[in-house]
N, C-alpha and C. Protein backbone atom coordinates (compact mmCIF):
# COMPACT_ATOMS: atom_id res chain seq x y z
N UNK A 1 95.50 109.46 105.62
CA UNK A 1 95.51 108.13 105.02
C UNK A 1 94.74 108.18 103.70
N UNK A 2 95.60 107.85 102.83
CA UNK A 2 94.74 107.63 101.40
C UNK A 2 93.76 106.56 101.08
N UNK A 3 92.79 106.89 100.45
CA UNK A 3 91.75 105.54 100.58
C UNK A 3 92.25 104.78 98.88
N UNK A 4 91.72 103.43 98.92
CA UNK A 4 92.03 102.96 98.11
C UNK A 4 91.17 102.60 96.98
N UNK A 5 91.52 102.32 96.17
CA UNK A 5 90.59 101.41 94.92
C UNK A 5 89.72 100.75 94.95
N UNK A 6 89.97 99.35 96.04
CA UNK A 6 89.02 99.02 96.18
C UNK A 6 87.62 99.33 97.10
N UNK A 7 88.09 100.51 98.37
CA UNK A 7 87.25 101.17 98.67
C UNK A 7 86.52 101.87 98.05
N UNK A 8 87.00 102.72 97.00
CA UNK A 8 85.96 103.53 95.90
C UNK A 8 85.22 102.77 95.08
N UNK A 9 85.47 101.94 94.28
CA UNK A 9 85.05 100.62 94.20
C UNK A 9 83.65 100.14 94.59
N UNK A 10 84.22 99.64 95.97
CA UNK A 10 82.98 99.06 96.54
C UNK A 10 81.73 100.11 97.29
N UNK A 11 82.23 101.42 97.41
CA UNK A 11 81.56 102.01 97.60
C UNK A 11 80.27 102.72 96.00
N UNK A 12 81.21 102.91 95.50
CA UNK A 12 80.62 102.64 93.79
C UNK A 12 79.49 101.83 93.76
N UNK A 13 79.81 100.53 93.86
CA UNK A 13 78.64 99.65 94.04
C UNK A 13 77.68 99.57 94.51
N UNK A 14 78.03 100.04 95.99
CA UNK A 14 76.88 100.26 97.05
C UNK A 14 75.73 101.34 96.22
N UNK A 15 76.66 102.28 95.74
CA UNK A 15 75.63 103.23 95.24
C UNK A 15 74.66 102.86 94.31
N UNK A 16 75.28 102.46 92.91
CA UNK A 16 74.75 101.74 92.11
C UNK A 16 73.35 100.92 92.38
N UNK A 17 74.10 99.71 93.51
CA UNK A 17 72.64 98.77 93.68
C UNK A 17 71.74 100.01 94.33
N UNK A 18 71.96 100.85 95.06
CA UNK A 18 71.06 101.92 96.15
C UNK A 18 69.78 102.65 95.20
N UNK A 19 71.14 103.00 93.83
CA UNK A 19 70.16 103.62 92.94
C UNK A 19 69.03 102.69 92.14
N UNK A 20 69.32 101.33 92.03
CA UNK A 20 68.78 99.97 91.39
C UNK A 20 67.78 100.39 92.01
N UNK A 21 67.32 100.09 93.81
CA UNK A 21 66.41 99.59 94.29
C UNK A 21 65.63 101.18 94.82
N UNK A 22 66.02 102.56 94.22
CA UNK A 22 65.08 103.63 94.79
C UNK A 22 64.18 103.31 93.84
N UNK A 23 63.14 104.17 94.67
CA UNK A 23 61.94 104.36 94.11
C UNK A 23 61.47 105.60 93.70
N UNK A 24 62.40 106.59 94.38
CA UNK A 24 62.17 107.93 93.77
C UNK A 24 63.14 108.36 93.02
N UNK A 25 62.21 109.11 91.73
CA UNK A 25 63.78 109.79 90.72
C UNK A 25 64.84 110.22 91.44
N UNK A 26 64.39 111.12 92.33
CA UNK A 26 65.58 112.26 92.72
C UNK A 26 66.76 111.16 93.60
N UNK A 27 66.18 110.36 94.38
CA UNK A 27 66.94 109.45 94.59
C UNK A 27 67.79 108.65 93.97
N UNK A 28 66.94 108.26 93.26
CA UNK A 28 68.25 107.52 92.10
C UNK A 28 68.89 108.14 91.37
N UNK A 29 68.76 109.28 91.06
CA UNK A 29 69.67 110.33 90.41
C UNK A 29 70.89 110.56 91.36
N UNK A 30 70.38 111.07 92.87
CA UNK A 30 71.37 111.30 93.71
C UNK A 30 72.52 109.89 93.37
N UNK A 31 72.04 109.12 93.60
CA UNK A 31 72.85 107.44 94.15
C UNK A 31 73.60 108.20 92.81
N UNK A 32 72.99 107.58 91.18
CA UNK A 32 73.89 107.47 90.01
C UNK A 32 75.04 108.52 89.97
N UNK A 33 74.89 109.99 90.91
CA UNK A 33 76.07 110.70 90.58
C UNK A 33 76.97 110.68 91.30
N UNK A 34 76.60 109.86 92.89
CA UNK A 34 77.58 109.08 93.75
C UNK A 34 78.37 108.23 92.83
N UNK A 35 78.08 107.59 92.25
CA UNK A 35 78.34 106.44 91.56
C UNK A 35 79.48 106.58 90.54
N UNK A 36 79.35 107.42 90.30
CA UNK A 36 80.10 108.22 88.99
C UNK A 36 81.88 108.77 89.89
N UNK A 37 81.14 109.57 90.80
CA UNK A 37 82.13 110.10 91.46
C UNK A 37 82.98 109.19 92.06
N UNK A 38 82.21 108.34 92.98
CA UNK A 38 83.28 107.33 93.59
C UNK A 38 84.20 106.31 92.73
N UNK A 39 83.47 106.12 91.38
CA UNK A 39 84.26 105.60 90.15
C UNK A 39 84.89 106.36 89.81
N UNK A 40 85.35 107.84 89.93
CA UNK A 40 86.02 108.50 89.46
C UNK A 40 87.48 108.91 90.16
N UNK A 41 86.71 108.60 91.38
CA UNK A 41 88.00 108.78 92.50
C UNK A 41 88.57 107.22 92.45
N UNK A 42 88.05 106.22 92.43
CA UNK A 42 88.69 104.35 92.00
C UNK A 42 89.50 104.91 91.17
N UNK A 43 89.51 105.17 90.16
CA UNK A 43 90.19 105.70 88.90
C UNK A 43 91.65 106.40 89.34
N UNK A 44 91.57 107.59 89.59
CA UNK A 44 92.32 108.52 90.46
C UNK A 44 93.30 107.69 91.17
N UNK A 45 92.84 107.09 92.27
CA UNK A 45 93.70 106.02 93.05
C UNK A 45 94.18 104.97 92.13
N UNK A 46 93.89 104.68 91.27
CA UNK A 46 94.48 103.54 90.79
C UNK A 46 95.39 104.43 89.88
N UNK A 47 95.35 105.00 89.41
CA UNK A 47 96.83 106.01 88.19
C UNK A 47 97.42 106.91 89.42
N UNK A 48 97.20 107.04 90.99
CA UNK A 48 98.22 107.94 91.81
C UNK A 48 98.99 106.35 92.19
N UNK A 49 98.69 105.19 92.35
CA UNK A 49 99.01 104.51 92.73
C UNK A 49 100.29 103.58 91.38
N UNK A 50 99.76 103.96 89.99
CA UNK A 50 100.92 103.36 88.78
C UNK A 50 101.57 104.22 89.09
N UNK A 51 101.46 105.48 89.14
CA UNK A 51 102.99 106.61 89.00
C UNK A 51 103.42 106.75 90.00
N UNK A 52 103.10 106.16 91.22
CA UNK A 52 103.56 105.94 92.60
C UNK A 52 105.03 105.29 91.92
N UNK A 53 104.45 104.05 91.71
CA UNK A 53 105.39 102.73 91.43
C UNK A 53 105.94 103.04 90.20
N UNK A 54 105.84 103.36 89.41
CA UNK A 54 106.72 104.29 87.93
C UNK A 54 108.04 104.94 89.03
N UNK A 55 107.22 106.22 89.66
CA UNK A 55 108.54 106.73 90.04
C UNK A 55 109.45 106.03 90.88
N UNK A 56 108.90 105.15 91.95
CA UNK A 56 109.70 104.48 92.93
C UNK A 56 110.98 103.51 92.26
N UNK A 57 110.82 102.90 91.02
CA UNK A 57 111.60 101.99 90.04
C UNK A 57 111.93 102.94 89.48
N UNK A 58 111.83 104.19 88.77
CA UNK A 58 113.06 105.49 88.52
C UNK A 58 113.84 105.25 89.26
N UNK A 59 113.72 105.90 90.62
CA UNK A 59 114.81 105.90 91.27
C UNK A 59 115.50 104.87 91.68
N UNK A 60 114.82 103.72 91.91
CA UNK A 60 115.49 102.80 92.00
C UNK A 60 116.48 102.09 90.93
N UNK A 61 116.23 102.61 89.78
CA UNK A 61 117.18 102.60 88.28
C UNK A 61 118.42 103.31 88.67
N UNK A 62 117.80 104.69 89.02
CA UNK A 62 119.25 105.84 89.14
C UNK A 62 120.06 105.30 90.40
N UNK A 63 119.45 104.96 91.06
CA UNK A 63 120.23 104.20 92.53
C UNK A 63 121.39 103.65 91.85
N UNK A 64 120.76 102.26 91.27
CA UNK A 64 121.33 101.59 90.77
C UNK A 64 122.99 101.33 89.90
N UNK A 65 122.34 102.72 89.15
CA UNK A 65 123.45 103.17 88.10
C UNK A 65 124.39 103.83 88.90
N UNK A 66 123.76 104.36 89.79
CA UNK A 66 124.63 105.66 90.48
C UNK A 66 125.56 104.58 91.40
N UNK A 67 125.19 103.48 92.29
CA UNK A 67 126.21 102.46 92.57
C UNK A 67 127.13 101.84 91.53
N UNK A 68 126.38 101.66 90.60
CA UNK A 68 127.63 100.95 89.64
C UNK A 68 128.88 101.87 88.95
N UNK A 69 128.44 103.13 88.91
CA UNK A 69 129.83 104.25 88.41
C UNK A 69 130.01 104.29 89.21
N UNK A 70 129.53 104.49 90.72
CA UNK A 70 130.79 104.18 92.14
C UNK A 70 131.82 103.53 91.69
N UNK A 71 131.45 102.27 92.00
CA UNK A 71 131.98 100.89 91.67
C UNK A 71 133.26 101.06 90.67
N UNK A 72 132.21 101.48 89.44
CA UNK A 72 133.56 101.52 88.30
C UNK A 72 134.80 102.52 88.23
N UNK A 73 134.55 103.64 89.67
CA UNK A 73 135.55 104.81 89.80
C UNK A 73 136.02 104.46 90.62
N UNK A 74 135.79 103.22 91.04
CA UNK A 74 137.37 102.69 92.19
C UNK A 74 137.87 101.69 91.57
């Protein structure tokens, strides 16, 4: 199961505020490169998810066409 956008997202966040409220560097360093990453994977999911739907309306174009020269060869 693919996770989504807004899961990376909100997990993003979580990190973020996590890193807001440490008190130790190394900690908040850890959180900020969570932070980064899980924004990076939001990202990821959201452009696997446009060219999802790019390609699905391709084919659904060629479908299309490919019924209508049916059509026009009978």
């Amino acid at each position: 199961m693919s996770q989504s956008y807004e899961f990376y997202t909100e997990r993003a966040e979580a990190a973020a505020a996590a890193a807001e409220k440490a008190e130790l560097e190394n900690v908040r360093e850890r959180e900020l490169r969570a932070e980064k990453t899980w924004r990076g994977l939001a990202q990821q999911a959201r452009r696997t998810v446009i060219q999802r739907e790019k390609a699905e309306a391709e084919r659904a174009a060629r479908r299309e066409a490919e019924a209508q020269a049916q059509a026009a060869d009978q």
